[in-house]
Protein backbone atom coordinates (compact mmCIF):
# COMPACT_ATOMS: atom_id res chain seq x y z
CA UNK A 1 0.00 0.00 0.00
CA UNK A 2 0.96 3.32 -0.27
CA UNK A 3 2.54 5.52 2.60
CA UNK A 4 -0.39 8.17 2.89
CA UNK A 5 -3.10 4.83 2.60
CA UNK A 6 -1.44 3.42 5.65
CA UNK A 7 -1.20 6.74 7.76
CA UNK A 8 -4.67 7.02 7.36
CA UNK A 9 -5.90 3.65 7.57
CA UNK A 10 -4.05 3.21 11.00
CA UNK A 11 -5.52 6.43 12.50
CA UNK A 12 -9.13 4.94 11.41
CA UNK A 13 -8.26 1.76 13.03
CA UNK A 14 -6.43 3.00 16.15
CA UNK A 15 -7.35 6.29 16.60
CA UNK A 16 -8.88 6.93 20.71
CA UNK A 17 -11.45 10.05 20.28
CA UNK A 18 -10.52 10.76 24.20
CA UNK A 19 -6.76 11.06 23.19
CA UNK A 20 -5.26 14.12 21.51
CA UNK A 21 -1.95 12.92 21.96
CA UNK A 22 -2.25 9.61 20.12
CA UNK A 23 -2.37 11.09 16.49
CA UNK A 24 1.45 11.47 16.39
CA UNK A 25 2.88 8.18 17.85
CA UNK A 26 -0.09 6.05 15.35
CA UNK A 27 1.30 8.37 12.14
CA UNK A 28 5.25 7.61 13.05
CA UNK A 29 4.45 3.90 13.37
CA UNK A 30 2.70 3.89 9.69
CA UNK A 31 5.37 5.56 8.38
CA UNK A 32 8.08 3.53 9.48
CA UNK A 33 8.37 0.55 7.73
CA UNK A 34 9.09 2.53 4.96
CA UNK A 35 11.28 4.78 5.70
CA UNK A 36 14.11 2.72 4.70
CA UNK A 37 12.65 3.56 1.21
CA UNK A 38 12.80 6.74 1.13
CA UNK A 39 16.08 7.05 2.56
CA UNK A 40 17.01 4.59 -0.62
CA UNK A 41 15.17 6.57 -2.78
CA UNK A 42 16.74 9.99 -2.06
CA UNK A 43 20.13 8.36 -1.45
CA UNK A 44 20.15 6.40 -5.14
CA UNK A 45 18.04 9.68 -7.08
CA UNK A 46 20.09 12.98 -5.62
CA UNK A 47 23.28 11.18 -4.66
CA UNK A 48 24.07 8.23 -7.06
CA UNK A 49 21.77 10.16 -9.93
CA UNK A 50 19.91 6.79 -10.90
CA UNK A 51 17.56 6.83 -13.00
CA UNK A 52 13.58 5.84 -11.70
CA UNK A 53 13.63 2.35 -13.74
CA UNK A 54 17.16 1.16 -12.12
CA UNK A 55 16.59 2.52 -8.47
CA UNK A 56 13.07 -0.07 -8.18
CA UNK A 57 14.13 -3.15 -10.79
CA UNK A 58 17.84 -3.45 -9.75
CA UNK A 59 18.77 -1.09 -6.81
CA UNK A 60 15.70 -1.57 -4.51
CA UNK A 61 16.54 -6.03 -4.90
CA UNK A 62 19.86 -5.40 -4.01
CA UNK A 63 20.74 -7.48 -1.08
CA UNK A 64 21.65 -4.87 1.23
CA UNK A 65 18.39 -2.34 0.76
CA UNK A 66 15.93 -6.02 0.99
CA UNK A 67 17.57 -6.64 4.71
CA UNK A 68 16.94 -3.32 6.04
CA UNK A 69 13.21 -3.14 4.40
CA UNK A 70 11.95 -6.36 5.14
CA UNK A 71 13.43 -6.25 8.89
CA UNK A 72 11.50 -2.76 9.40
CA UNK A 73 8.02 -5.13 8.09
CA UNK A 74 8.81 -7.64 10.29
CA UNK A 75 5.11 -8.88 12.27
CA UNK A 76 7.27 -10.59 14.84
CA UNK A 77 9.77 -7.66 15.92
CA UNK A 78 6.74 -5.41 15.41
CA UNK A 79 4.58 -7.32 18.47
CA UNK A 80 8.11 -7.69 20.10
CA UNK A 81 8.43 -4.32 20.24
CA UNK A 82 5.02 -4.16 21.39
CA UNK A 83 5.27 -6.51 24.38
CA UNK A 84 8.14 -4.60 25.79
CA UNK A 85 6.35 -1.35 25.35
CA UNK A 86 3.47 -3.04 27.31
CA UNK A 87 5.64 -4.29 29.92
CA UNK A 88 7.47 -1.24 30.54
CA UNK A 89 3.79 0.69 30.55
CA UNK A 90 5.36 2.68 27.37
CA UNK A 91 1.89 3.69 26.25
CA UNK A 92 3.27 5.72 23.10
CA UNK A 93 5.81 3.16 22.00
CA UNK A 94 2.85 0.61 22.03
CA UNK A 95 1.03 2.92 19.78
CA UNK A 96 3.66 3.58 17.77
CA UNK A 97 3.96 -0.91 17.52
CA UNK A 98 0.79 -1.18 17.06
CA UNK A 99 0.99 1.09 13.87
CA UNK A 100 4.00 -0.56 12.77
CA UNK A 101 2.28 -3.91 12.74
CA UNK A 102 -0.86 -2.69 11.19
CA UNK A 103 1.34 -1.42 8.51
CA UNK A 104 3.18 -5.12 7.95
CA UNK A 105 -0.09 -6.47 8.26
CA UNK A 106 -1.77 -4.76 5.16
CA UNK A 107 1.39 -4.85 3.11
CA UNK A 108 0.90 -8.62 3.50
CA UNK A 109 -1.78 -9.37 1.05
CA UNK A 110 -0.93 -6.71 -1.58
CA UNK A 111 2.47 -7.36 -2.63
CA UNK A 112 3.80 -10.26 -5.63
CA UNK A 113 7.04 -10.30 -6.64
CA UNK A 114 7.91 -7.41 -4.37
CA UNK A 115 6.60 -9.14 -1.14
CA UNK A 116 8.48 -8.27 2.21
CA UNK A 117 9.63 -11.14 3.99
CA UNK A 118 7.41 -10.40 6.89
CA UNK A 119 8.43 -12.93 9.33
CA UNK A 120 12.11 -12.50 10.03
CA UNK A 121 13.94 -13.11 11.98
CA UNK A 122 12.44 -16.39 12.37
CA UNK A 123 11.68 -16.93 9.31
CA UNK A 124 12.95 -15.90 4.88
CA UNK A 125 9.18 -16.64 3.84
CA UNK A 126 7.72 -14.83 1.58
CA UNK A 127 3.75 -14.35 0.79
CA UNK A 128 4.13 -13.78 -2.95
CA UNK A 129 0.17 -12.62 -3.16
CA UNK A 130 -1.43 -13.23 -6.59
CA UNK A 131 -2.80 -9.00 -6.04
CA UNK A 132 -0.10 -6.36 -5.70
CA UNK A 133 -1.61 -2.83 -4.80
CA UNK A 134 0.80 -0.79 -7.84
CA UNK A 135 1.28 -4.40 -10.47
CA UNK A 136 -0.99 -3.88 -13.24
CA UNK A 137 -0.42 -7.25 -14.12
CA UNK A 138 -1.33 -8.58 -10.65
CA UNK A 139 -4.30 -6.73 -10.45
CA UNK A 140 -3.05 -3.52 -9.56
CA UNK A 141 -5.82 -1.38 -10.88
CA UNK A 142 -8.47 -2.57 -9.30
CA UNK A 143 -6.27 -2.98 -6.06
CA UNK A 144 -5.41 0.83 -6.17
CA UNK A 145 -9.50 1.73 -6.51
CA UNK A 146 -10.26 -0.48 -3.51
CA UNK A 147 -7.49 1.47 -1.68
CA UNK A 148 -8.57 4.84 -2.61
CA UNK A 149 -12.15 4.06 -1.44
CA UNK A 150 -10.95 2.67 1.93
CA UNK A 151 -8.74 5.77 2.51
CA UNK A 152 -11.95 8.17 1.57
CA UNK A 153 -14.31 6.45 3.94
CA UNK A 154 -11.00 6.40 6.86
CA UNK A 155 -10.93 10.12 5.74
CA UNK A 156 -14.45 10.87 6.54
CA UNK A 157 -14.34 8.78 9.92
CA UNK A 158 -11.21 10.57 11.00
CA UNK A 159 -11.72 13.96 10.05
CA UNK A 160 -13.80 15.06 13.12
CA UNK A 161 -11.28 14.01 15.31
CA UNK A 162 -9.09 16.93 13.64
CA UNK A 163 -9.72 20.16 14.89
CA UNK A 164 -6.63 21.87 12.78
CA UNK A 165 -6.91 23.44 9.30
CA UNK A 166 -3.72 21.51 8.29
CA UNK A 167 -4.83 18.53 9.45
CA UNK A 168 -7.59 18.22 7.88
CA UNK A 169 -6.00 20.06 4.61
CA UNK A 170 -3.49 16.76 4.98
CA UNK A 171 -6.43 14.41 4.98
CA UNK A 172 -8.44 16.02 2.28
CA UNK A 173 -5.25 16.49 0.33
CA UNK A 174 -4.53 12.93 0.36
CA UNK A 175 -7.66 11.81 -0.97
CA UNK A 176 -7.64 14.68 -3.41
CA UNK A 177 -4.15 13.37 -4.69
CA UNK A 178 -5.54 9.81 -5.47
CA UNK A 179 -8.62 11.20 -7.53
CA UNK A 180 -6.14 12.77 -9.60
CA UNK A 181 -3.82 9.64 -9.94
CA UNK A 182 -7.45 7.87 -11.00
CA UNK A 183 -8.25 10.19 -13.17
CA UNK A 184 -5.18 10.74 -15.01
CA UNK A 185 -5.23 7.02 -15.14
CA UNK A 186 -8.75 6.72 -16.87
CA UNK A 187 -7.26 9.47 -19.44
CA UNK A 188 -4.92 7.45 -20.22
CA UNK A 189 -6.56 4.26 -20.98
CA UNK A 190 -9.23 6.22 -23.08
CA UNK A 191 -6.26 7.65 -25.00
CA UNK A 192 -4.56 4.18 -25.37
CA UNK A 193 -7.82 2.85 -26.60
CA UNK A 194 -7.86 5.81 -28.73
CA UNK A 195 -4.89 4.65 -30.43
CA UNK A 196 -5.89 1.19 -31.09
CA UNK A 197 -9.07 2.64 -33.00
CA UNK A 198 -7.02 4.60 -35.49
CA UNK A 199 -4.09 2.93 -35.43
């Protein structure tokens, strides 16, 4: 799933109305499973200068960059994580787990040939699903509808929790974002199938 999908999907999930302080610590744990991606992605674009196409067929597989992503998707260090929090009374840092392992948990189904190994350190497996959430040969575009429409009715859950103008811009934005990405997607078929007409 995307990063934005996840942020908001977690705050649906584990959001506590009574709790203005829980916002932050549910938004760090969705993000953080993939922050070793973006710290590839800015590393191998604005440092090494690779181009998009190399960065997520060759450089994202290599070895190296696959360790540090699949560890930070790990279910099993996620709830580890989580039991310590809950045993030191660290009521943030269980949040923050608990997002983490949300994350994992959704990534799970919606990934095929790029599928975390989501089980280490106790296990290499793999879940190679037959959907991926991006792979238009795996289903991706219906994947990426079913996503937007979970994120828009999160959004509309969520958003009275938010008493901020930015907040709320952030949440609207979000959604706003995808309808564009759909949209410029339909264009783009139509145009396609355009083509084939005249061609």
């Amino acid at each position: 799933m995307n990063t934005p999908s996840h942020v908001i999907l977690n705050l649906a999930i584990l959001i506590n109305p009574q709790s203005i302080s829980q916002p932050l610590p549910i938004l760090c744990g969705a993000v953080l499973p993939d922050i070793p991606m973006f710290l590839l992605y800015f590393w191998a674009k604005f440092i090494r200068r690779l181009p998009e196409r190399q960065i997520w067929t060759e450089t994202y597989y290599e070895p190296f960059w696959q360790n540090i992503t699949h560890t930070f998707h790990s279910i099993p260090l996620a709830l580890i994580g989580w039991l310590v929090a809950y045993y030191f009374s660290w009521q943030e840092i269980q949040i923050i787990f608990s997002s983490v392992f949300l994350h994992s948990l959704c990534d799970l189904p919606v990934h095929n040939d790029d599928a975390h190994r989501h089980f280490l350190p106790f296990s290499n497996y793999r879940f190679i699903s037959p959907i991926s959430y991006w792979d238009v040969k795996h289903h991706g575009e219906v994947v990426a509808k079913v996503e937007m429409l979970l994120v828009l009715v999160a959004t509309l859950y969520v958003l009275p929790f938010f008493h901020s103008y930015i907040s709320k811009g952030l949440l609207i934005g979000v959604n706003l974002m995808y309808l564009l990405r759909l949209l410029r997607y339909a264009v783009a078929v139509q145009r396609a199938d355009e083509n084939k007409k005249y061609s």
